[in-house]
N, C-alpha and C. Protein backbone atom coordinates (compact mmCIF):
# COMPACT_ATOMS: atom_id res chain seq x y z
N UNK A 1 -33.43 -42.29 47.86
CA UNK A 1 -32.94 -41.47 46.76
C UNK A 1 -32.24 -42.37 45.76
N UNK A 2 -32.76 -42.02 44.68
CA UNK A 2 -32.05 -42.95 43.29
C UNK A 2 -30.58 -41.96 42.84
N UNK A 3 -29.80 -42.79 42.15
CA UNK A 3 -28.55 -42.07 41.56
C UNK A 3 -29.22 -40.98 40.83
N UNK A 4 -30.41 -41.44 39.97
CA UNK A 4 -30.59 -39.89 38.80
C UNK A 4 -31.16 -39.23 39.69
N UNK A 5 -32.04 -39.25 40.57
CA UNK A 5 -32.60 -37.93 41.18
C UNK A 5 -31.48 -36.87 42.08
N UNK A 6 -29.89 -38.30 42.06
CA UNK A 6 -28.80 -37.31 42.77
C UNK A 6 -28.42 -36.31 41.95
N UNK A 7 -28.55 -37.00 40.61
CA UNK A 7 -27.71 -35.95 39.31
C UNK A 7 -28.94 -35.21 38.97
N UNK A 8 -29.91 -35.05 39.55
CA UNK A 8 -30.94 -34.22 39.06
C UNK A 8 -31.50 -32.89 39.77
N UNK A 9 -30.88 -33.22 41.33
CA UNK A 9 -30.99 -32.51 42.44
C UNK A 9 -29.87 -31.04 42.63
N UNK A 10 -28.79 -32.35 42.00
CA UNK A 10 -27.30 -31.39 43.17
C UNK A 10 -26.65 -31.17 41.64
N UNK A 11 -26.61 -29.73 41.67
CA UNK A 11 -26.19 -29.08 40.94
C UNK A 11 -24.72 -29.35 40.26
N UNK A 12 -24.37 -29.46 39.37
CA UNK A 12 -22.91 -30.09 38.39
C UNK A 12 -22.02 -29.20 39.37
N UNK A 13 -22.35 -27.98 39.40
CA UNK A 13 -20.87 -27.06 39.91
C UNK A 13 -20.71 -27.59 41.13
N UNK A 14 -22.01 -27.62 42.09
CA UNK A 14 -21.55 -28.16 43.37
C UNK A 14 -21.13 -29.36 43.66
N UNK A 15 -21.40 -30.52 42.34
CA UNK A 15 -20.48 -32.04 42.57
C UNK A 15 -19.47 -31.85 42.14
N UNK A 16 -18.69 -30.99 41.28
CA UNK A 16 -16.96 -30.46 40.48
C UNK A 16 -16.87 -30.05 41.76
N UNK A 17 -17.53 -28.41 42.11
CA UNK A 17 -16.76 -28.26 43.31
C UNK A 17 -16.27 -29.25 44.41
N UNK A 18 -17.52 -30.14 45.02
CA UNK A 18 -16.66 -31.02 45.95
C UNK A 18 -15.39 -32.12 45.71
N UNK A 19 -16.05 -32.48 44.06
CA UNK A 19 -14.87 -33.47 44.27
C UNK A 19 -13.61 -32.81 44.27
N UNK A 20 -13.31 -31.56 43.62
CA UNK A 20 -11.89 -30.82 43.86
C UNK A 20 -11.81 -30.12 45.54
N UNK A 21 -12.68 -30.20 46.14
CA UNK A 21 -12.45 -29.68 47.53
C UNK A 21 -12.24 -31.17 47.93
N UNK A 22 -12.13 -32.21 47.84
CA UNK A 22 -11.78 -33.44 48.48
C UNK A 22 -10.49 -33.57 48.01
N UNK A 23 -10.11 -33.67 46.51
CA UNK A 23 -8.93 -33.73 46.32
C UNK A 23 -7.84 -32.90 46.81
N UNK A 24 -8.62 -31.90 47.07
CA UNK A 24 -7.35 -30.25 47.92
C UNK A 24 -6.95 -30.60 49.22
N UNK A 25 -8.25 -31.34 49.87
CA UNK A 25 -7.97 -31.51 51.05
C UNK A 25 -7.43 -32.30 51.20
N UNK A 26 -7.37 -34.10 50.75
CA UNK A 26 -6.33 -34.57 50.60
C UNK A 26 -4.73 -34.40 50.53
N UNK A 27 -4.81 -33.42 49.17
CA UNK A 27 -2.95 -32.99 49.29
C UNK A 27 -2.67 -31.97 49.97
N UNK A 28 -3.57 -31.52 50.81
CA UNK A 28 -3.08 -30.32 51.94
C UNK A 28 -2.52 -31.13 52.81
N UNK A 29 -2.71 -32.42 53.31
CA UNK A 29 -2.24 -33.22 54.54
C UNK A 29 -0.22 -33.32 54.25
N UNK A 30 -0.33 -33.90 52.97
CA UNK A 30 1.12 -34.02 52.69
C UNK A 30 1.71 -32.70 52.62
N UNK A 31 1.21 -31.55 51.95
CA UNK A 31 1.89 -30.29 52.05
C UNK A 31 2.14 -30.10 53.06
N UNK A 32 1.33 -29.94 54.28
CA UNK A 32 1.81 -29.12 55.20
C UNK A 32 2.07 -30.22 56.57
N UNK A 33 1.94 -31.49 56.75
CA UNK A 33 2.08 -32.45 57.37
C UNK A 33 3.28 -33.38 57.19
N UNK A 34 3.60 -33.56 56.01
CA UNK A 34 4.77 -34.06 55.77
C UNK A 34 5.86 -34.22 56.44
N UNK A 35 6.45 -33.07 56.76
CA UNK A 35 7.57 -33.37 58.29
C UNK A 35 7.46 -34.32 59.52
N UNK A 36 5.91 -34.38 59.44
CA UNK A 36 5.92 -34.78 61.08
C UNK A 36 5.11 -36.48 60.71
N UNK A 37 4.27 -36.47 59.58
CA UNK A 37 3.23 -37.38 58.97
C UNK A 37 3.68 -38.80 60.03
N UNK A 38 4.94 -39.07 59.75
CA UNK A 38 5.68 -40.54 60.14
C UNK A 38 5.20 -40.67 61.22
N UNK A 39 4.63 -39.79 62.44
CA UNK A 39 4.25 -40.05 63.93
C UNK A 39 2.78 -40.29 64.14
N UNK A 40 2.04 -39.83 62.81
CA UNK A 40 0.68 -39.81 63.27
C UNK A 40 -0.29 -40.91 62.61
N UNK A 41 -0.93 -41.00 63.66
CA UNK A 41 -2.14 -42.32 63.42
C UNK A 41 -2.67 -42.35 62.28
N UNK A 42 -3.06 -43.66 61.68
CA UNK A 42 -3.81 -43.38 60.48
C UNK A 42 -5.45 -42.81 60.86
N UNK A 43 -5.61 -42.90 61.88
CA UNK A 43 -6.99 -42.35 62.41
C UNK A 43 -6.87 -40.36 62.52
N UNK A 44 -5.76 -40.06 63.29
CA UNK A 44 -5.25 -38.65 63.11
C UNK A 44 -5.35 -37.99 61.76
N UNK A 45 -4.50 -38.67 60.74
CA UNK A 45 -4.69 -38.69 59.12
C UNK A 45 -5.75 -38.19 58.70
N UNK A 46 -6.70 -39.05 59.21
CA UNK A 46 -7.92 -38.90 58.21
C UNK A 46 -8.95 -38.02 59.20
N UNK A 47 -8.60 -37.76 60.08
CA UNK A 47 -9.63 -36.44 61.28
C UNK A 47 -8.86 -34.87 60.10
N UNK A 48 -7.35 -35.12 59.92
CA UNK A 48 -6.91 -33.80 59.19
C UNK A 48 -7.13 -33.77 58.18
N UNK A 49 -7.25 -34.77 57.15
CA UNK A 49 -7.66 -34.86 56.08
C UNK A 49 -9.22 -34.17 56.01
N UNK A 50 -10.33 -35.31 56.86
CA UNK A 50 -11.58 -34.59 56.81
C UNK A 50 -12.05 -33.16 56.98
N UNK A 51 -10.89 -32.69 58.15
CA UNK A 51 -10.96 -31.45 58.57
C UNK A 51 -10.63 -29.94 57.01
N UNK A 52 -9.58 -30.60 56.53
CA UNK A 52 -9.30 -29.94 55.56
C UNK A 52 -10.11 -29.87 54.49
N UNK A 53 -10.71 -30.83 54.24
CA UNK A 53 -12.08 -31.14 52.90
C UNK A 53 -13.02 -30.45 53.51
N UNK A 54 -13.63 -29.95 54.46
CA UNK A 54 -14.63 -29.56 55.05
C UNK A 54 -14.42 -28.42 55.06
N UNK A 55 -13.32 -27.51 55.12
CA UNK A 55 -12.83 -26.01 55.40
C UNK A 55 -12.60 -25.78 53.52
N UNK A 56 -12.70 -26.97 52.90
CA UNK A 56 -12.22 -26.43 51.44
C UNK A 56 -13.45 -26.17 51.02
N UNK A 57 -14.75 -27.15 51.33
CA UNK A 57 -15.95 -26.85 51.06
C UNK A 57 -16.50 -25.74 51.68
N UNK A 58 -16.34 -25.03 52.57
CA UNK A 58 -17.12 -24.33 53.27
C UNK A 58 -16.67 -22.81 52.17
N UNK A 59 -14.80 -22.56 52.51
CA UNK A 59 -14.44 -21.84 51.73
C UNK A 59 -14.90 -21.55 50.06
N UNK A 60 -15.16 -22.42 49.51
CA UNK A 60 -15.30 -22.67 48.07
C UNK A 60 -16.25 -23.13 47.47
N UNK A 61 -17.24 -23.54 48.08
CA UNK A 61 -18.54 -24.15 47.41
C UNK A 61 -19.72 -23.74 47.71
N UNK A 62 -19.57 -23.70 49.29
CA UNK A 62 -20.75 -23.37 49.86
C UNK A 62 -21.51 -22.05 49.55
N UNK A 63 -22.47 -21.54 48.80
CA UNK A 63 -23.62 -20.40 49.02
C UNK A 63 -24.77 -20.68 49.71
N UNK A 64 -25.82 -19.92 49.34
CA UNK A 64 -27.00 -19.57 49.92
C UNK A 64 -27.81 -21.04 49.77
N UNK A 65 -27.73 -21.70 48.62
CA UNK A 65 -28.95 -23.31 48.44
C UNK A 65 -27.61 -24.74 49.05
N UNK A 66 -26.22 -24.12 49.39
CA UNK A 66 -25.79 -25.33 49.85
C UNK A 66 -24.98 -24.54 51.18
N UNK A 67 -25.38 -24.82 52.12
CA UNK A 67 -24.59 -24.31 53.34
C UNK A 67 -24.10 -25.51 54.38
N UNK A 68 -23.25 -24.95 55.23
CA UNK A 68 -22.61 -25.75 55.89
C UNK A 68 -23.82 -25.50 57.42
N UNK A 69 -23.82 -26.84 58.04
CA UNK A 69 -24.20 -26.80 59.57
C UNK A 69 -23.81 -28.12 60.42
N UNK A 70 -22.91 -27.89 61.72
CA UNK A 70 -22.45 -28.53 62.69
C UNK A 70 -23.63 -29.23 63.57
N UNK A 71 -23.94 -30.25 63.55
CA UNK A 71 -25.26 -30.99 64.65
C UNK A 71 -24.56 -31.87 65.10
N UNK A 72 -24.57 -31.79 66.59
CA UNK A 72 -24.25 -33.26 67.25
C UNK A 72 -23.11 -33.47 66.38
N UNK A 73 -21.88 -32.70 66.31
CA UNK A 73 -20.71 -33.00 66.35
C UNK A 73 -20.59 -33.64 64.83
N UNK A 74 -21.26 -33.35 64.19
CA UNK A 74 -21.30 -33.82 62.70
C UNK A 74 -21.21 -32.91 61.27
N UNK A 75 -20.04 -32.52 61.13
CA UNK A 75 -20.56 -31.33 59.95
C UNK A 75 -20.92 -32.04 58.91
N UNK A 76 -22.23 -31.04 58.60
CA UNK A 76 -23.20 -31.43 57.60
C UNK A 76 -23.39 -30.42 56.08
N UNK A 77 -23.17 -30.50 55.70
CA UNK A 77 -23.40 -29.62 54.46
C UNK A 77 -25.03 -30.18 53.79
N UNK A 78 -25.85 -28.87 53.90
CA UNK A 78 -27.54 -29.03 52.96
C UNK A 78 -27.26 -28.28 51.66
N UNK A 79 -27.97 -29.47 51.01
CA UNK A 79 -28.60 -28.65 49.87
C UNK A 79 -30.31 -28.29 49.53
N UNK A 80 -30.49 -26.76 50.14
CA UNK A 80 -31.99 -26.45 50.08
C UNK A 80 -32.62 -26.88 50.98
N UNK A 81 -32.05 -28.20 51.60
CA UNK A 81 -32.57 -28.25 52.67
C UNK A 81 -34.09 -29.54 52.32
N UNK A 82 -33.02 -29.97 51.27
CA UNK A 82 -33.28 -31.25 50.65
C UNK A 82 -32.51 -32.38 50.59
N UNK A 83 -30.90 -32.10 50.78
CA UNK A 83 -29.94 -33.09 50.67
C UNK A 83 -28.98 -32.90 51.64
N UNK A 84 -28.52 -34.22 52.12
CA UNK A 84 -27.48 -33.63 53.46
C UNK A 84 -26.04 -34.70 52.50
N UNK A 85 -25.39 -34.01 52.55
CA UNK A 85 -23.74 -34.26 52.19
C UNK A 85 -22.78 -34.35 53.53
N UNK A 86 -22.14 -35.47 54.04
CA UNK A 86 -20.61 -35.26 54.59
C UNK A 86 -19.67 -35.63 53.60
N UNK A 87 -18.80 -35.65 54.48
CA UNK A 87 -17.60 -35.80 53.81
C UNK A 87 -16.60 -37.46 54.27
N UNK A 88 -16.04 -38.41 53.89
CA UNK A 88 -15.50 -39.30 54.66
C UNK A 88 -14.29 -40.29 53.54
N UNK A 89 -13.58 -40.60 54.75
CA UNK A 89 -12.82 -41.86 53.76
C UNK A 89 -13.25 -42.86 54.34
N UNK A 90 -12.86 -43.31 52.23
CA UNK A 90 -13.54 -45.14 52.36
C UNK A 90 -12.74 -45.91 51.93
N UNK A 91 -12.89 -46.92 52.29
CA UNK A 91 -11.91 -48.37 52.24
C UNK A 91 -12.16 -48.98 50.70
N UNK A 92 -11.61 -50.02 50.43
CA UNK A 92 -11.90 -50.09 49.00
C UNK A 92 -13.30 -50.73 48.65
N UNK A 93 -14.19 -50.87 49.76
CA UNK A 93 -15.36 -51.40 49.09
C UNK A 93 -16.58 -50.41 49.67
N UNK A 94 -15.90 -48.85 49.49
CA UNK A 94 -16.61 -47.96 49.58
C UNK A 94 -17.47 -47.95 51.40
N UNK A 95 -16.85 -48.80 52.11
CA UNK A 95 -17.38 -48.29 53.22
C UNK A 95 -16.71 -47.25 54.43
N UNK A 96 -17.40 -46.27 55.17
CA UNK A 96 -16.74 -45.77 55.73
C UNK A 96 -16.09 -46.35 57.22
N UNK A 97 -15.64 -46.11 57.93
CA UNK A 97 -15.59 -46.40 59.51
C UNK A 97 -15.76 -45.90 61.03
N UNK A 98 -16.95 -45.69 60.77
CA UNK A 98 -17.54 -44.76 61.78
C UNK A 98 -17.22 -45.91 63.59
N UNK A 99 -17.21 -45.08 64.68
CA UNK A 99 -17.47 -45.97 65.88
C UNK A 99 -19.07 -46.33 65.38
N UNK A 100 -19.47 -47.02 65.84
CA UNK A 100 -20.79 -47.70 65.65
C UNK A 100 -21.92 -47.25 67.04
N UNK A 101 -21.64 -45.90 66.66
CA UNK A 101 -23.15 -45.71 68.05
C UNK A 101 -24.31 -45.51 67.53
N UNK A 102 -25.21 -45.80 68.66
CA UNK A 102 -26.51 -45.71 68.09
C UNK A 102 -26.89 -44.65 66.83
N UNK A 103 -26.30 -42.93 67.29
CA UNK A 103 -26.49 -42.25 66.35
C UNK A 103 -25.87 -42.54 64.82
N UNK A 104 -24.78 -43.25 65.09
CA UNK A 104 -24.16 -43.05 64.06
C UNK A 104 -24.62 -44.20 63.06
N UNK A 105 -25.13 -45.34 63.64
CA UNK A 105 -25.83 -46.31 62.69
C UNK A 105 -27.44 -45.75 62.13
N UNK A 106 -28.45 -45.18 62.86
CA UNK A 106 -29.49 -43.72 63.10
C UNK A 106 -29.18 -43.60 61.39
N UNK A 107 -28.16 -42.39 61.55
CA UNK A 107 -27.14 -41.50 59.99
C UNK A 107 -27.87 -42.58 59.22
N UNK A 108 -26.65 -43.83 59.26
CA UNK A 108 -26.05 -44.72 57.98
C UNK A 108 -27.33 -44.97 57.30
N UNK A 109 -28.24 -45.32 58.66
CA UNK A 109 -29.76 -46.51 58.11
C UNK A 109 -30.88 -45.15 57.61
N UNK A 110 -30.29 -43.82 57.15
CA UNK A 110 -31.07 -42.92 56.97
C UNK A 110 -32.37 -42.82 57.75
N UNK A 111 -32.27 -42.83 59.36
CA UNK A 111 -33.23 -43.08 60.22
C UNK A 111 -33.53 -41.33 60.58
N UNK A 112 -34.74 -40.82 61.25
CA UNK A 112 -34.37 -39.64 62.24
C UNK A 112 -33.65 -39.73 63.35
N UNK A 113 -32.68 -38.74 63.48
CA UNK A 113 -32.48 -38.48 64.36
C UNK A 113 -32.41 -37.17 65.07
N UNK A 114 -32.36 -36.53 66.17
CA UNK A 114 -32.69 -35.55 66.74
C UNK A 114 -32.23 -34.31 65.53
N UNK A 115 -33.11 -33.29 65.40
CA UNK A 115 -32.11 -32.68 64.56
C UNK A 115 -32.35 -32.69 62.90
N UNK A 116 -32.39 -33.90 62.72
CA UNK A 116 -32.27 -34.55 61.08
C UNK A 116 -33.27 -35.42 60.43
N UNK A 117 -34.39 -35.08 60.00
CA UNK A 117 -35.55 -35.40 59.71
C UNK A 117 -35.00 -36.51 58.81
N UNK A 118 -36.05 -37.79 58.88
CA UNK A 118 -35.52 -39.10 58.25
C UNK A 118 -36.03 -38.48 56.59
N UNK A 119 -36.54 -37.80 56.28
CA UNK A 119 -37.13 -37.44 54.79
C UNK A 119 -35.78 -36.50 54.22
N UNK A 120 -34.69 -36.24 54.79
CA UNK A 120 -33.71 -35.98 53.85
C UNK A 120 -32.03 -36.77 53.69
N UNK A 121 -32.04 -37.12 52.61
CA UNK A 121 -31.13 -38.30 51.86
C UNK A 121 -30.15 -37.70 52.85
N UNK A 122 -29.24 -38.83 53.28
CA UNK A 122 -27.66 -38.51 53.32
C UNK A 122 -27.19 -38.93 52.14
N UNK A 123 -25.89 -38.18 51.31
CA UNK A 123 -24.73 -39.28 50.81
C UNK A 123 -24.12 -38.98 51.33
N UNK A 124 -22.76 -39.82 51.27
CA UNK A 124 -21.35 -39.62 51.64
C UNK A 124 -20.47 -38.94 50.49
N UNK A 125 -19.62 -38.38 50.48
CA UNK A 125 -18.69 -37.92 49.31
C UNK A 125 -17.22 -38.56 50.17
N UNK A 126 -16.43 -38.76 49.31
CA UNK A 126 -15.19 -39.26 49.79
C UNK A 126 -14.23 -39.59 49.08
N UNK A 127 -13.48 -40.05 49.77
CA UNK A 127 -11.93 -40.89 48.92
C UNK A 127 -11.67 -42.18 49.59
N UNK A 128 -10.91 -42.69 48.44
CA UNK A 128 -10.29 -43.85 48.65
C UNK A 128 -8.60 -43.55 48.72
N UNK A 129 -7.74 -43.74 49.69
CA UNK A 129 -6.33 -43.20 49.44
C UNK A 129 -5.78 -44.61 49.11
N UNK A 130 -4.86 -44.85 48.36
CA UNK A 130 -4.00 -45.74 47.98
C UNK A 130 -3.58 -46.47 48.91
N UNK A 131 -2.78 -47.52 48.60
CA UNK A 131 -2.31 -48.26 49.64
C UNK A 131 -1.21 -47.56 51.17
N UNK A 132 -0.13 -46.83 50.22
CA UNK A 132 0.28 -46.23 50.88
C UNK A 132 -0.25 -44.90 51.60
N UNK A 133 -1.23 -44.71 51.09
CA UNK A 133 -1.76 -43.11 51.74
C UNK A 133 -1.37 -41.68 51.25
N UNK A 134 -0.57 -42.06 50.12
CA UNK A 134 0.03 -41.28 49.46
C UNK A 134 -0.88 -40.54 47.85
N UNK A 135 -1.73 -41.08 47.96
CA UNK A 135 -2.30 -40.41 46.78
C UNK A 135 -4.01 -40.90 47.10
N UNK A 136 -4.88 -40.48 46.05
CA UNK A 136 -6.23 -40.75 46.07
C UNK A 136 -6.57 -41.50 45.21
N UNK A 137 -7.18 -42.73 45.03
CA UNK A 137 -7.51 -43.87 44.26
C UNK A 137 -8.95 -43.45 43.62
N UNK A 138 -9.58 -42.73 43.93
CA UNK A 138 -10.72 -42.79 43.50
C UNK A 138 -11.73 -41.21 44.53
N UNK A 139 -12.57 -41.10 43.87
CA UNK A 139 -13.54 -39.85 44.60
C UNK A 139 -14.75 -40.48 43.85
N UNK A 140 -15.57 -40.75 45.32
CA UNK A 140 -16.99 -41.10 44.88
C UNK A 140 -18.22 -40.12 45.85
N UNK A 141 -19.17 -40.59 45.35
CA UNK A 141 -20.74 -40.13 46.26
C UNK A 141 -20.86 -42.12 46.54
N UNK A 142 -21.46 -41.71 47.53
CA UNK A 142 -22.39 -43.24 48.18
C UNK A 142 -23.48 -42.69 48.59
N UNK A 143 -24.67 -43.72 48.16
CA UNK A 143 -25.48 -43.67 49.38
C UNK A 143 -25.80 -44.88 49.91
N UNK A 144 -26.32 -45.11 50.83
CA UNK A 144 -26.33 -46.58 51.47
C UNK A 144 -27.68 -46.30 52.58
N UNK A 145 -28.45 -47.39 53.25
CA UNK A 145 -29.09 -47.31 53.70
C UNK A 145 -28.18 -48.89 54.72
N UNK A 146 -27.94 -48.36 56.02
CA UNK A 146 -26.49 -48.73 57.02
C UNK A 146 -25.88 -49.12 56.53
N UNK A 147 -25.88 -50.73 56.06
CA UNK A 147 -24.04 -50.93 55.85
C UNK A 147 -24.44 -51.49 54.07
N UNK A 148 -25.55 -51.66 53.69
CA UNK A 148 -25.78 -51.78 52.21
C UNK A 148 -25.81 -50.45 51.47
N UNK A 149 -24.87 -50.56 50.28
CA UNK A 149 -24.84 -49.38 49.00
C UNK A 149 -26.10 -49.41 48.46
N UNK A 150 -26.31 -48.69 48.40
CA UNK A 150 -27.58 -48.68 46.95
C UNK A 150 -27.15 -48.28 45.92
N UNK A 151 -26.15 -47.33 45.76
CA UNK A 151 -25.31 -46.54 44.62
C UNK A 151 -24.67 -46.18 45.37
N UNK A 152 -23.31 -46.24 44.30
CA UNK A 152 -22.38 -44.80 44.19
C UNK A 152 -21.93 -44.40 42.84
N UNK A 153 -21.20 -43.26 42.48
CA UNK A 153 -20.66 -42.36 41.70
C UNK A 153 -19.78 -42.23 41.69
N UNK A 154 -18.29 -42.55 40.76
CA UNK A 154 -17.11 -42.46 40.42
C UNK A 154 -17.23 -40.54 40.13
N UNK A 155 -16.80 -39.89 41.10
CA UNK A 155 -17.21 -38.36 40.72
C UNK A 155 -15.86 -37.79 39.95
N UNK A 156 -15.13 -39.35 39.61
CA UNK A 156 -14.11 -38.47 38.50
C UNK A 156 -14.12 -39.05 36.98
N UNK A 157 -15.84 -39.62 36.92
CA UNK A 157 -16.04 -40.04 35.50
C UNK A 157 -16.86 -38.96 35.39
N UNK A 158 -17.73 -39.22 33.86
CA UNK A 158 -18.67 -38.42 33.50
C UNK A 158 -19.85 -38.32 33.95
N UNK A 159 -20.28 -37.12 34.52
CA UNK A 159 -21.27 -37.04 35.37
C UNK A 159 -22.85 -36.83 35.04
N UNK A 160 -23.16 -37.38 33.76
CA UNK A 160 -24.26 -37.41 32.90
C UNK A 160 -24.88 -38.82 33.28
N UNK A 161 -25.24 -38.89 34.21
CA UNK A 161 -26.87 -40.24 34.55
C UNK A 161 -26.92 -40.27 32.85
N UNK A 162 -27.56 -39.96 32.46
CA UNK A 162 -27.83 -40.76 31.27
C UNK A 162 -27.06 -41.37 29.95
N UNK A 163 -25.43 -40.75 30.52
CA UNK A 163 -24.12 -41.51 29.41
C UNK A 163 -23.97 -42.44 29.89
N UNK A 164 -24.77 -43.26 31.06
CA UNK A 164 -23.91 -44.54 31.73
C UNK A 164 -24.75 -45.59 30.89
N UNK A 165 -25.90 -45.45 30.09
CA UNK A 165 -26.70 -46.24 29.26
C UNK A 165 -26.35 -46.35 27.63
N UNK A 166 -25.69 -45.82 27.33
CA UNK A 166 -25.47 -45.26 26.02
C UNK A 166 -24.22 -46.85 25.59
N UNK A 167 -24.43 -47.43 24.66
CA UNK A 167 -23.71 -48.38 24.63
C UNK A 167 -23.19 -48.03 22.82
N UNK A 168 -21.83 -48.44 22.75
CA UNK A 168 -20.95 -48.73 21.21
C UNK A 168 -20.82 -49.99 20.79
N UNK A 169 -21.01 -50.45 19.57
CA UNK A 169 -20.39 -51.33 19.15
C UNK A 169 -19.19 -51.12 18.87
């Protein structure tokens, strides 16, 4: 999958919607975690974090051409049943940190796996949190084929594939 066929596929409302269901879910951790935050793992963090982006999408984005489905312990959000979306945080050079099992390298290298026909794209949608963990540095799409990008999408610039060519003197 090329970047324009992403912006050509997945509907504007449903890339606004996610990137504000990532950002919600993000500051839901400090709202309601805050008291206790100081005890928990940065791995804990980001299971509540994900958990919360995933319940914001389901709540708020998801209809009938983009639905949510759980496989092998993976929530997956389709579109049409053409595009598979998770959700994840990434480090600053946009990679995520998955354990490295067979399935989960399978995902990355857009391979089949049980379940998930190799003919539909994954991206990733995600964040980058700041140093401290205290805010969000960035909201992108990736796609990658395992541990190489092919693209990603700053999903808090302008989301017109074809303004990224347009040059000023």
């Amino acid at each position: 999958m090329t970047e324009q066929q992403f912006f050509e596929i997945l509907p504007r409302e449903i890339r606004e919607g996610c990137r504000e269901a990532i950002q919600r879910g993000f500051d839901s951790y400090a709202t309601k975690y805050s008291h206790v935050a100081d005890v928990h793992h940065p791995r804990s963090v980001a299971s509540v974090i994900h958990d919360h982006i995933c319940d914001e999408v389901k709540r708020e984005v998801c209809n009938e051409s983009f639905v949510f489905r759980e496989l092998r312990q993976r929530n997956l959000f389709l579109f049409e049943n053409i595009l598979i979306i998770t959700f994840k945080r990434f480090d600053e050079q946009l990679q995520s940190k998955n354990y490295p099992t067979e399935t989960a390298e399978k995902f990355a290298a857009q391979e089949e796996i049980e379940g998930i026909p190799a003919n539909l794209p994954r991206i990733e949608m995600g964040y980058i949190p700041d140093a401290a963990g205290s805010s969000v540095n960035g909201i992108f799409a990736v796609y990658k084929t395992g541990k190489k990008i092919d693209w990603n999408v700053n999903l808090n610039e302008s989301d017109d594939f074809r303004q990224k060519d347009i040059k000023f003197a």
